[in-house]
Protein backbone atom coordinates (compact mmCIF):
# COMPACT_ATOMS: atom_id res chain seq x y z
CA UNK A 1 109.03 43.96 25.21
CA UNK A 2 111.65 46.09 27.39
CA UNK A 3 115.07 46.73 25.51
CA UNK A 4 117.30 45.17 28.37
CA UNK A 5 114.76 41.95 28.99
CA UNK A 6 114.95 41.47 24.91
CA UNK A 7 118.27 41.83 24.71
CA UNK A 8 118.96 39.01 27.38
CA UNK A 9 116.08 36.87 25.71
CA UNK A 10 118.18 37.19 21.96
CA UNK A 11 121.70 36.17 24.30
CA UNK A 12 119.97 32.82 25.26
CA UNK A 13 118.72 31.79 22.09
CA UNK A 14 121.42 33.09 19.51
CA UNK A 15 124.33 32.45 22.18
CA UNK A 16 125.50 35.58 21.57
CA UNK A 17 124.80 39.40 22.44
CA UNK A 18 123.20 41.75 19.53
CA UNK A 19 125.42 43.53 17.48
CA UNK A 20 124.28 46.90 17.08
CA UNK A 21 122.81 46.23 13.53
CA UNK A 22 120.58 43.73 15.38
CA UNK A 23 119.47 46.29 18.41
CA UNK A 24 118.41 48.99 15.74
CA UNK A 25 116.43 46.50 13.56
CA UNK A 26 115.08 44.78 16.51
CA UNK A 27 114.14 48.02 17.69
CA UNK A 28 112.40 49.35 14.67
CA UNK A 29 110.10 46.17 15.43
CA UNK A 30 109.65 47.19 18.72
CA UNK A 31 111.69 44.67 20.31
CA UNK A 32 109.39 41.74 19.31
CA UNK A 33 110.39 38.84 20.29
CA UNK A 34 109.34 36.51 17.33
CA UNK A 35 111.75 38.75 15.26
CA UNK A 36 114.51 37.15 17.10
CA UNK A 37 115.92 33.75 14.87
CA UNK A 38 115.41 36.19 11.68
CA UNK A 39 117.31 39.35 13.00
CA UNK A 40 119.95 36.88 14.06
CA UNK A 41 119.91 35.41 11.04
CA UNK A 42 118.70 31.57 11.60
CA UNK A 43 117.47 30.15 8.61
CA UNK A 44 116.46 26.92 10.34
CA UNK A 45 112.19 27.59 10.37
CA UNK A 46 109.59 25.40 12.37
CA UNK A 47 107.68 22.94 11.32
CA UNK A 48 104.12 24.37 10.08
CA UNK A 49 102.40 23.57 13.42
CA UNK A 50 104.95 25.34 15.77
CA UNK A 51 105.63 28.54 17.03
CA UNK A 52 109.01 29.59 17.70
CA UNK A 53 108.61 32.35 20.65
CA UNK A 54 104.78 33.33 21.79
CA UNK A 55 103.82 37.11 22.16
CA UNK A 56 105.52 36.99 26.24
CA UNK A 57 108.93 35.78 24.52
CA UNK A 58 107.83 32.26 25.90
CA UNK A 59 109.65 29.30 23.55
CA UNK A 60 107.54 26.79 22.77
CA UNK A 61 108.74 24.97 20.10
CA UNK A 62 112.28 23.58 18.92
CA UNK A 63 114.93 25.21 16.90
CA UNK A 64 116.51 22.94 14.88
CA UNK A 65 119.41 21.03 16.19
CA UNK A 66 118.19 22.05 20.07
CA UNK A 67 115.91 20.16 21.89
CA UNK A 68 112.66 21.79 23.71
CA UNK A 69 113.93 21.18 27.42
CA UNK A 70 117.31 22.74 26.05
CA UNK A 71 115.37 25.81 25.24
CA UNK A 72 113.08 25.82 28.39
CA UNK A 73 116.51 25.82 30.34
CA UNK A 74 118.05 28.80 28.08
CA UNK A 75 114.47 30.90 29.02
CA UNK A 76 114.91 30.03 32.55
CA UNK A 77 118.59 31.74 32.67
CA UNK A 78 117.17 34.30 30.53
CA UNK A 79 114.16 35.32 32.87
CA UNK A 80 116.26 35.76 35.87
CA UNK A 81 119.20 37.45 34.61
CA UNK A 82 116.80 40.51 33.37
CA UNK A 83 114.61 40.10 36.26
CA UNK A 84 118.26 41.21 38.25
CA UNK A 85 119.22 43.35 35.79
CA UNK A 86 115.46 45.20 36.16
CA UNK A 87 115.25 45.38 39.87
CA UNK A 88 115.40 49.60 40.60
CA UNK A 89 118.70 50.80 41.82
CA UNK A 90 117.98 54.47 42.71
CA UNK A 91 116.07 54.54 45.91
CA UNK A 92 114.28 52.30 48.72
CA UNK A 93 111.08 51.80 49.63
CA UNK A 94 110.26 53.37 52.93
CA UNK A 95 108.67 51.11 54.64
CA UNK A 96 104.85 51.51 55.46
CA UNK A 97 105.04 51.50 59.02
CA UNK A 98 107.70 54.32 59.68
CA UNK A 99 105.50 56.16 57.11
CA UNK A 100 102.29 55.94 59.27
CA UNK A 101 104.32 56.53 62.73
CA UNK A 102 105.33 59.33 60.76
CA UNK A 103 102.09 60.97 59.87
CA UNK A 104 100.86 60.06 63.39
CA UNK A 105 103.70 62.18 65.26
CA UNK A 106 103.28 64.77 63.02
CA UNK A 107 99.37 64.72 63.90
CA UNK A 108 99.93 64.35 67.28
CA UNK A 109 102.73 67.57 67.35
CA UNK A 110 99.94 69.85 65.72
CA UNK A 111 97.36 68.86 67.83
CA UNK A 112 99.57 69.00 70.99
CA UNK A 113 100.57 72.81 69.40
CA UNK A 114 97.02 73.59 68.85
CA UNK A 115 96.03 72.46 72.69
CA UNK A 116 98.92 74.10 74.44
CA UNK A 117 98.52 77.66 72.24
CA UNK A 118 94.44 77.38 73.73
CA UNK A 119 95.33 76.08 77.33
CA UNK A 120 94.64 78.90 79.87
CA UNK A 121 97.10 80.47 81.54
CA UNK A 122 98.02 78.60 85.14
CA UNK A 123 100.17 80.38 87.96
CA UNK A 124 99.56 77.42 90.63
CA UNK A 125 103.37 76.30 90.52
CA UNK A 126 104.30 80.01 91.05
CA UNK A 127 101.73 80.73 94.13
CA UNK A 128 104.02 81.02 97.25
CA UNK A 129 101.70 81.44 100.26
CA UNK A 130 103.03 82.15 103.52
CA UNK A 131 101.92 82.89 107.47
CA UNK A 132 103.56 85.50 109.67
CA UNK A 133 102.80 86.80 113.16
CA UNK A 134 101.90 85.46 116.44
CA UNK A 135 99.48 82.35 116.92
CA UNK A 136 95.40 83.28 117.08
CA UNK A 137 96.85 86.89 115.68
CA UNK A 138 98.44 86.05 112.30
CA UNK A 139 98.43 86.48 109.12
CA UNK A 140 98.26 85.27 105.14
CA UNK A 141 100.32 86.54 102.73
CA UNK A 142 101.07 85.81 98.92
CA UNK A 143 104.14 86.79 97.00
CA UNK A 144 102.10 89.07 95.09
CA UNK A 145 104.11 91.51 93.22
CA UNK A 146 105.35 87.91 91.20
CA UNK A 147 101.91 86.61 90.54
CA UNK A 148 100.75 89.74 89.03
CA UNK A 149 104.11 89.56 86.94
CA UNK A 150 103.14 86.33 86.26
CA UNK A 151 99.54 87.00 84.79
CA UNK A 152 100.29 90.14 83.23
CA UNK A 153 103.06 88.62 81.04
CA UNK A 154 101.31 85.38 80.65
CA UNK A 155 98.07 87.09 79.62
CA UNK A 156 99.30 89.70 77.05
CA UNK A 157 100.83 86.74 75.24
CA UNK A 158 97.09 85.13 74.89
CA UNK A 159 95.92 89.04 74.29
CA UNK A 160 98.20 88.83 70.91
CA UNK A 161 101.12 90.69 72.35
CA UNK A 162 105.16 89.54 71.02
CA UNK A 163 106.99 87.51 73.81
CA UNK A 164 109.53 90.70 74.07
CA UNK A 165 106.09 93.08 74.42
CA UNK A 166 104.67 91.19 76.62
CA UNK A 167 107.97 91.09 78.92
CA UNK A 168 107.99 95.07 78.72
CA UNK A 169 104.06 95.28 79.95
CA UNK A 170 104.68 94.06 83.57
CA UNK A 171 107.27 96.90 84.14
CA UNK A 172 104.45 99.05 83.38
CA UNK A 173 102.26 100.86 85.36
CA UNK A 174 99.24 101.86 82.74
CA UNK A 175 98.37 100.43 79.49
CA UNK A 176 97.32 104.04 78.45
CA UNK A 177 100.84 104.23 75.92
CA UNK A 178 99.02 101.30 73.98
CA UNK A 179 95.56 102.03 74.36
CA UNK A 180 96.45 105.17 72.35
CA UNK A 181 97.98 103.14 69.66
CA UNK A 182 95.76 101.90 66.78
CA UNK A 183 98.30 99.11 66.23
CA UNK A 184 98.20 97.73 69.93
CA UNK A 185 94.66 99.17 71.00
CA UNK A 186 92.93 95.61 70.30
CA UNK A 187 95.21 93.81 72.44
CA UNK A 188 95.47 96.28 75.48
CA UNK A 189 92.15 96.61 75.74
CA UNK A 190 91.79 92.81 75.86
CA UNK A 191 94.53 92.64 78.30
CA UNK A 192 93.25 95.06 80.84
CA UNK A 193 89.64 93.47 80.98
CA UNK A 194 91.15 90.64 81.54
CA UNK A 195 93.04 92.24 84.25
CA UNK A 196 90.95 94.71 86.24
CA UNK A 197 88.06 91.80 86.36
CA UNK A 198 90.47 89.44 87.86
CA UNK A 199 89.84 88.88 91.70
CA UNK A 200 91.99 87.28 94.10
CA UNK A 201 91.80 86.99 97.45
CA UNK A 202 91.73 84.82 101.06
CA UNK A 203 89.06 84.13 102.62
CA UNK A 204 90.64 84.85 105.96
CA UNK A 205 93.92 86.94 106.15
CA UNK A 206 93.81 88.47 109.67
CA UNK A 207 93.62 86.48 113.11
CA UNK A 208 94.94 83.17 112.43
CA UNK A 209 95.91 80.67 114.46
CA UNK A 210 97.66 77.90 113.81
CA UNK A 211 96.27 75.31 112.01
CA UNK A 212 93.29 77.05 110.56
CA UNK A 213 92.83 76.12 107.42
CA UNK A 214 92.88 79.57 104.69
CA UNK A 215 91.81 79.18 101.40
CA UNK A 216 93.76 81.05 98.57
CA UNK A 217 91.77 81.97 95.43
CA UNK A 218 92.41 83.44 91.98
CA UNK A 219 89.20 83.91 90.20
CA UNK A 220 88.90 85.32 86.49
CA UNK A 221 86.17 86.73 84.73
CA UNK A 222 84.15 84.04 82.51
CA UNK A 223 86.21 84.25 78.78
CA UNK A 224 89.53 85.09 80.42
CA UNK A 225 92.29 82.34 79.68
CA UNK A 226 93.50 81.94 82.75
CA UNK A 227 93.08 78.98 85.41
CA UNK A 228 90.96 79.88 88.53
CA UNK A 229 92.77 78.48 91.76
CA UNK A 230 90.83 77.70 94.82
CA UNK A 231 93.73 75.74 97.05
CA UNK A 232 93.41 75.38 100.74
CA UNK A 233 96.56 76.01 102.80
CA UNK A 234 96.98 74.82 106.63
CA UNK A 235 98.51 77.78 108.88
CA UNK A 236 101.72 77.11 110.67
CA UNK A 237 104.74 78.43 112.09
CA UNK A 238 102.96 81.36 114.01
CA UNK A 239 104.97 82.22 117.03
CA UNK A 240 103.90 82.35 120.44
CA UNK A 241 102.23 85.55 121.99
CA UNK A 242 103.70 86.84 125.55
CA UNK A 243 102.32 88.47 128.86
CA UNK A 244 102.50 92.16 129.13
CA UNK A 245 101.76 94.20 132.08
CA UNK A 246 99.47 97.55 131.71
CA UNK A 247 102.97 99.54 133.73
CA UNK A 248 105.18 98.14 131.50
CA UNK A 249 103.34 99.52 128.16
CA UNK A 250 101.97 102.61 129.94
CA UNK A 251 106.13 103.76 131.47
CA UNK A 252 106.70 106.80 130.08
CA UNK A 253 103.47 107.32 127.89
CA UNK A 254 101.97 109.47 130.73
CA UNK A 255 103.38 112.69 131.66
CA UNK A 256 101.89 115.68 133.56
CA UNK A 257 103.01 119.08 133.45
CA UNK A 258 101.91 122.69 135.09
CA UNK A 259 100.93 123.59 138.74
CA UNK A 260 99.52 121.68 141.61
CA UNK A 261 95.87 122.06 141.40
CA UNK A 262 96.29 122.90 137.93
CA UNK A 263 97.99 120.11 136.53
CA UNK A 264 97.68 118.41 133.00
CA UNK A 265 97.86 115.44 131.53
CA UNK A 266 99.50 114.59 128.39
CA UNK A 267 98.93 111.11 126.52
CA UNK A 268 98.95 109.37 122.87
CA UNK A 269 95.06 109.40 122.92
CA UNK A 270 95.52 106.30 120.22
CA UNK A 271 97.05 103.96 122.83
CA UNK A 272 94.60 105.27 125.81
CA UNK A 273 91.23 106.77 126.92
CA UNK A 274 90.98 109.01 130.27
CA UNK A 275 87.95 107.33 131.60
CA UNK A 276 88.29 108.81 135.01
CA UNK A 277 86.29 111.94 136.19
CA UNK A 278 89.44 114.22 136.86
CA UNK A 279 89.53 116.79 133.54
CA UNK A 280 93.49 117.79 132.53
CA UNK A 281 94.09 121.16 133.67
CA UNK A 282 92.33 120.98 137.02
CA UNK A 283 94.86 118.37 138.57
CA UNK A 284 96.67 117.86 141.73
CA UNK A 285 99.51 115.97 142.93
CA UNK A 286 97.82 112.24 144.10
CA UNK A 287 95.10 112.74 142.53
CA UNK A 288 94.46 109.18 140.49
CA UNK A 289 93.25 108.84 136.56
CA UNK A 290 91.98 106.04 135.28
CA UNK A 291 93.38 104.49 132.36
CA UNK A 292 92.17 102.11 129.38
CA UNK A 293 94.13 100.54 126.29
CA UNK A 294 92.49 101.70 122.99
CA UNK A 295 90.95 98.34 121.08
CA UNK A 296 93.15 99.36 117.87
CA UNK A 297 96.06 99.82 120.14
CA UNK A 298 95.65 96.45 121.96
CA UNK A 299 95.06 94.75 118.10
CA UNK A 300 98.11 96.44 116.59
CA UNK A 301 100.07 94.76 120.58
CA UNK A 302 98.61 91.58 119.37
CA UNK A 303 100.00 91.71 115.86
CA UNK A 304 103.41 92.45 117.63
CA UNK A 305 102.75 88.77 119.85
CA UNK A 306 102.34 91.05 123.17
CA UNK A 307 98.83 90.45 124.86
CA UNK A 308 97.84 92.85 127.91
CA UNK A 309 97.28 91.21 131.29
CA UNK A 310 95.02 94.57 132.46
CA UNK A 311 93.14 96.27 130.18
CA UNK A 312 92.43 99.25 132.55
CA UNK A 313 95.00 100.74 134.89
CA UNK A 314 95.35 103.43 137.55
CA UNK A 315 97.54 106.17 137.28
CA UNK A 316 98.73 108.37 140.22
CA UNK A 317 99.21 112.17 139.07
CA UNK A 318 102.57 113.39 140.47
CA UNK A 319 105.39 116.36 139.55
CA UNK A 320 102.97 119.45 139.82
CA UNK A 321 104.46 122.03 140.84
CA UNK A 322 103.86 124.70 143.47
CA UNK A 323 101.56 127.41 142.17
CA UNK A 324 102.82 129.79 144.67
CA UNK A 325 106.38 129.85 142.95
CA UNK A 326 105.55 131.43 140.01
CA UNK A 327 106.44 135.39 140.02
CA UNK A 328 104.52 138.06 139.57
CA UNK A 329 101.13 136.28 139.29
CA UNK A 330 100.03 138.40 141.98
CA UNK A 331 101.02 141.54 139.61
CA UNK A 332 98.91 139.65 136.85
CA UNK A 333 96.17 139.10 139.27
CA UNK A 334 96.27 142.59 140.33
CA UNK A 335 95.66 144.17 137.19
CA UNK A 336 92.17 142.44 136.15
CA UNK A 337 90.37 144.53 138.27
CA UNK A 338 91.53 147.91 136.22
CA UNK A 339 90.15 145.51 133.55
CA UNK A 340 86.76 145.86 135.03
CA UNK A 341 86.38 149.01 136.16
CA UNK A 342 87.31 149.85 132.31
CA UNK A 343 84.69 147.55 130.88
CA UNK A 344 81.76 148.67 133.57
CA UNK A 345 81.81 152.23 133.98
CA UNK A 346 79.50 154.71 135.73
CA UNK A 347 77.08 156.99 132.77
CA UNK A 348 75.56 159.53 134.27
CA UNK A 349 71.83 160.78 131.78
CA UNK A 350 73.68 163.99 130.88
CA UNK A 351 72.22 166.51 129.05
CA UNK A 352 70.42 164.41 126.68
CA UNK A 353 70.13 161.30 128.33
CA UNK A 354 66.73 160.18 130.62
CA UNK A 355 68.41 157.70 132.88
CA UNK A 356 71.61 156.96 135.06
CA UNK A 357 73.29 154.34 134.48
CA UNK A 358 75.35 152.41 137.88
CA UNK A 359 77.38 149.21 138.01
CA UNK A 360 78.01 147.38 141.15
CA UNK A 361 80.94 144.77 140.42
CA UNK A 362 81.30 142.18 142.80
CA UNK A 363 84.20 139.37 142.47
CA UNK A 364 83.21 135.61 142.43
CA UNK A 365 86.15 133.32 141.56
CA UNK A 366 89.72 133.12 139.97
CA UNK A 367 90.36 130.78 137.63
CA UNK A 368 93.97 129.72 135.87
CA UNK A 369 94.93 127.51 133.19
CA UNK A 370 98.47 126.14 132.52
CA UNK A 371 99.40 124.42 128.77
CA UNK A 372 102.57 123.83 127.12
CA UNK A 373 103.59 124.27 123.77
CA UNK A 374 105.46 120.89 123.42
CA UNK A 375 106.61 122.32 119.62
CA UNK A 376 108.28 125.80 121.01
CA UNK A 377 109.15 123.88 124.47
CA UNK A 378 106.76 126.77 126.24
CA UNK A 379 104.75 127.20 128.74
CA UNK A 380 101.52 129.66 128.79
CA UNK A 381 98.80 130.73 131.22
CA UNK A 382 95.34 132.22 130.95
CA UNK A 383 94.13 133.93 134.38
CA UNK A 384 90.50 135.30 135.13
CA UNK A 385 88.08 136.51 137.72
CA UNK A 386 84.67 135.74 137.46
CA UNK A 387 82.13 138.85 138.36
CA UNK A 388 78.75 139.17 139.38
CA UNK A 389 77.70 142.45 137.46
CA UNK A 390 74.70 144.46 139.02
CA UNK A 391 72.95 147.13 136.37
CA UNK A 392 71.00 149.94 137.68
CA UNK A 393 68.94 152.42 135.79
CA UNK A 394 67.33 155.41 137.45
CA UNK A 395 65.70 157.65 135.13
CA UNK A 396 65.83 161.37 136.29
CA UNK A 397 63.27 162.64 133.63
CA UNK A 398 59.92 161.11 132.10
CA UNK A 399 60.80 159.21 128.97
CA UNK A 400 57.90 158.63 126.83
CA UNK A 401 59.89 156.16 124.43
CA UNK A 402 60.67 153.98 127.27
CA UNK A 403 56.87 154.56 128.26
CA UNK A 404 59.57 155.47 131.80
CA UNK A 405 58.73 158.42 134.21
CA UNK A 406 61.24 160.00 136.34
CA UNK A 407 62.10 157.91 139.40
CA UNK A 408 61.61 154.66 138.09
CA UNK A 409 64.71 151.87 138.96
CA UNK A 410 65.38 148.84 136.93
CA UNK A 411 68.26 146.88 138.03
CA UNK A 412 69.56 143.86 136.26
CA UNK A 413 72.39 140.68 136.93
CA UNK A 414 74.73 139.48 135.14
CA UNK A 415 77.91 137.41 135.23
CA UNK A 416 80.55 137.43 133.35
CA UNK A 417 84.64 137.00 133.67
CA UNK A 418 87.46 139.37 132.59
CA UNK A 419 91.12 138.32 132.63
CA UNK A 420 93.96 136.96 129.98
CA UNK A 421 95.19 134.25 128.37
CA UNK A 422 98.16 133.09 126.77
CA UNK A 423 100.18 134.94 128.81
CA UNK A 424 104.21 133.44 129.09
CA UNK A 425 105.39 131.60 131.55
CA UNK A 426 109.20 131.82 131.59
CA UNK A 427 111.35 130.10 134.16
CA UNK A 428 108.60 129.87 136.49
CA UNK A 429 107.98 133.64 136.07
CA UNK A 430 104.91 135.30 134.28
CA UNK A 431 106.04 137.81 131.75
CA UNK A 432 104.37 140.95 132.05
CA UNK A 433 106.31 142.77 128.75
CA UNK A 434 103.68 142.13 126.57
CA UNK A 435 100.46 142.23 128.30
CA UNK A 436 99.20 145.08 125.84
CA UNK A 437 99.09 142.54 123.32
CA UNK A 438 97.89 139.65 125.10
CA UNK A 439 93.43 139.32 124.17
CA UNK A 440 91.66 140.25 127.16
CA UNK A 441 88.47 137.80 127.86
């Protein structure tokens, strides 16, 4: 039996506590509860067929002078008093329930870890797609520069890269630094397949109207944690285009510059096509060129919400000026002949020769070219006479070589042109300093 439940057992019989010569003897019986009237000294026994306290401490029979009920009453007291005295004082039960709820949350948190460490990577909230231009010529745009931010950081974390790491990479512009690097290799490598597969796209960005419906996609390689996106914006807030007139886009984009009859024609051959007849450098004051927008001029006029009422358009050639009022052309003119009579000269056989050789040169037309040199602000010409060249050979002795005999004529035609070019045109006046130096044609 338990010390404290003994010692409150001996208090109800006896009707008194144990001195401590009691507690060690009572002890060295192992607190046995029969032991009790003869530790305390009772000499009063039972009668043969009695028991005084069973093996539980339980008193069954009567101790002389005290009546069984009395005794019943005394192990009553007893009983409870060390049932108090043996309820645990240290700590509480937790109950069962907040245990379980416990468990559970912390099942739920490691599972709710677990999912959100393997979820892919989504960038829907951050997608900001907008529309810009003119209605039927817009177009879709994403704020791409902080999506790629986005999925660079996001992904490097999922590659195995540090929070702090992973911040650095989108500042980046290679991966090469960590490619290089045995400790990082892994990871980068990882990171830029996941990268360079990724595709994303519209699948109309150009000519919108609004309305139309555009569809925005992201779309990884299979094994790349990241969300694919397919989401379907509606276009809206494209402005309205306006009427333009072919004069009011073509004032000031035509010029012409040289000599009546000569004229040319300058123009930004990306805005417009000469589709008339009439060649630059053969023009005349009234004559008219025909005109026509370029199609990647009149798209890139769209983009800007202008749209072209006339696609084609006349323009009258004007501010040529007089020919005759440039100086000393006539000099210039003069001097092509000399040119000729250089180039073509009389050969007579000679000694050794078997044949004469006679020209006959015979002038066809002039013809002059004016272009300026819009870089140097100068202004050249190129001037030359046509010829029609007739080549006689009279042999004055047989010439067996020639299978020839002396007498015979051949005579041959030719045409050709002699003149200069690039000469200087200076204040209307044709500078004549340099003409050594100027190539002859």
């Amino acid at each position: 039996m338990e010390k404290e439940k003994y010692a409150k057992l001996f208090k109800a019989i006896v009707g008194r506590e144990l001195t401590a010569q009691e507690f060690l003897q009572a002890k060295s019986n192992d607190f046995d509860p029969k032991q009790i009237k003869k530790i305390a000294g009772l000499t009063v026994g039972l009668n043969s067929d009695e028991q005084a306290v069973d093996d539980h401490g339980n008193v069954e029979a009567t101790v002389a002078g005290t009546t069984q009920t009395e005794v019943k009453a005394a192990q009553k007291i007893a009983m409870n008093s060390v049932g108090e005295t043996l309820k645990p004082t240290t700590k509480k039960k937790v109950p069962t329930k907040l245990i379980i709820a416990i468990v559970a949350v912390l099942i739920i948190g490691a599972g709710i870890f677990g999912f959100v460490k393997s979820r892919p990577v989504d960038v829907t909230k951050d997608i900001n797609v907008t529309f810009t231009g003119y209605d039927g010529y817009g177009t879709a745009n994403y704020n791409s520069e902080k999506i790629h931010q986005v999925i660079t950081e996001k992904l490097a974390l999922k590659a195995g890269f540090s929070k702090a790491e992973s911040h650095k990479l989108i500042s980046l512009d290679s991966l090469s630094d960590y490619l290089t690097n045995s400790k990082y290799r892994a990871k980068a490598s990882k990171l830029m397949k996941w990268i360079s597969d990724l595709e994303i796209t519209f699948d109309a960005d150009s000519n919108l109207k609004n309305g139309d419906n555009v569809t925005f996609k992201i779309k990884p390689e299979k094994g790349t944690p990241l969300k694919a996106v397919d989401k379907t914006y509606q276009v809206k807030g494209l402005k309205k285009t306006k009427k333009v007139s072919a004069s009011e886009l073509s004032k000031d984009e035509i010029t012409f510059s040289g000599y009546d009859g000569y004229g040319l024609v300058d123009y930004d051959d990306s805005k417009l096509e000469l589709i008339s007849s009439d060649e630059s450098g053969t023009l005349s004051n009234g004559d008219m060129l025909k005109f026509e927008f370029t199609s990647d001029y009149l798209d890139t006029l769209l983009t800007e919400g202008k749209a072209v009422t006339d696609k084609t358009f006349k323009v009258k050639v004007s501010d040529l000026k007089d020919i005759n009022k440039i100086s000393k052309l006539d000099t210039l003119y003069s001097k092509i002949p000399d040119l000729v009579k250089e180039e073509f000269k009389d050969k007579p056989a000679g000694e050794y020769g078997s044949y004469d050789l006679t020209y006959k040169v015979e002038p066809q037309k002039s013809f002059i070219q004016f272009f300026d040199d819009e870089y140097y602000d100068e202004a050249y010409l190129s001037l030359v006479i046509t010829y029609k060249i007739t080549r006689t050979q009279t042999w004055v002795k047989d010439d067996t070589l020639d299978n020839k005999k002396k007498g015979d004529v051949e005579t041959k035609e030719v045409y050709t042109y002699l003149g200069y070019q690039n000469v200087e045109v200076y204040k209307d006046a044709v500078v004549l300093s340099d003409l050594s130096e100027t190539p002859k044609l």
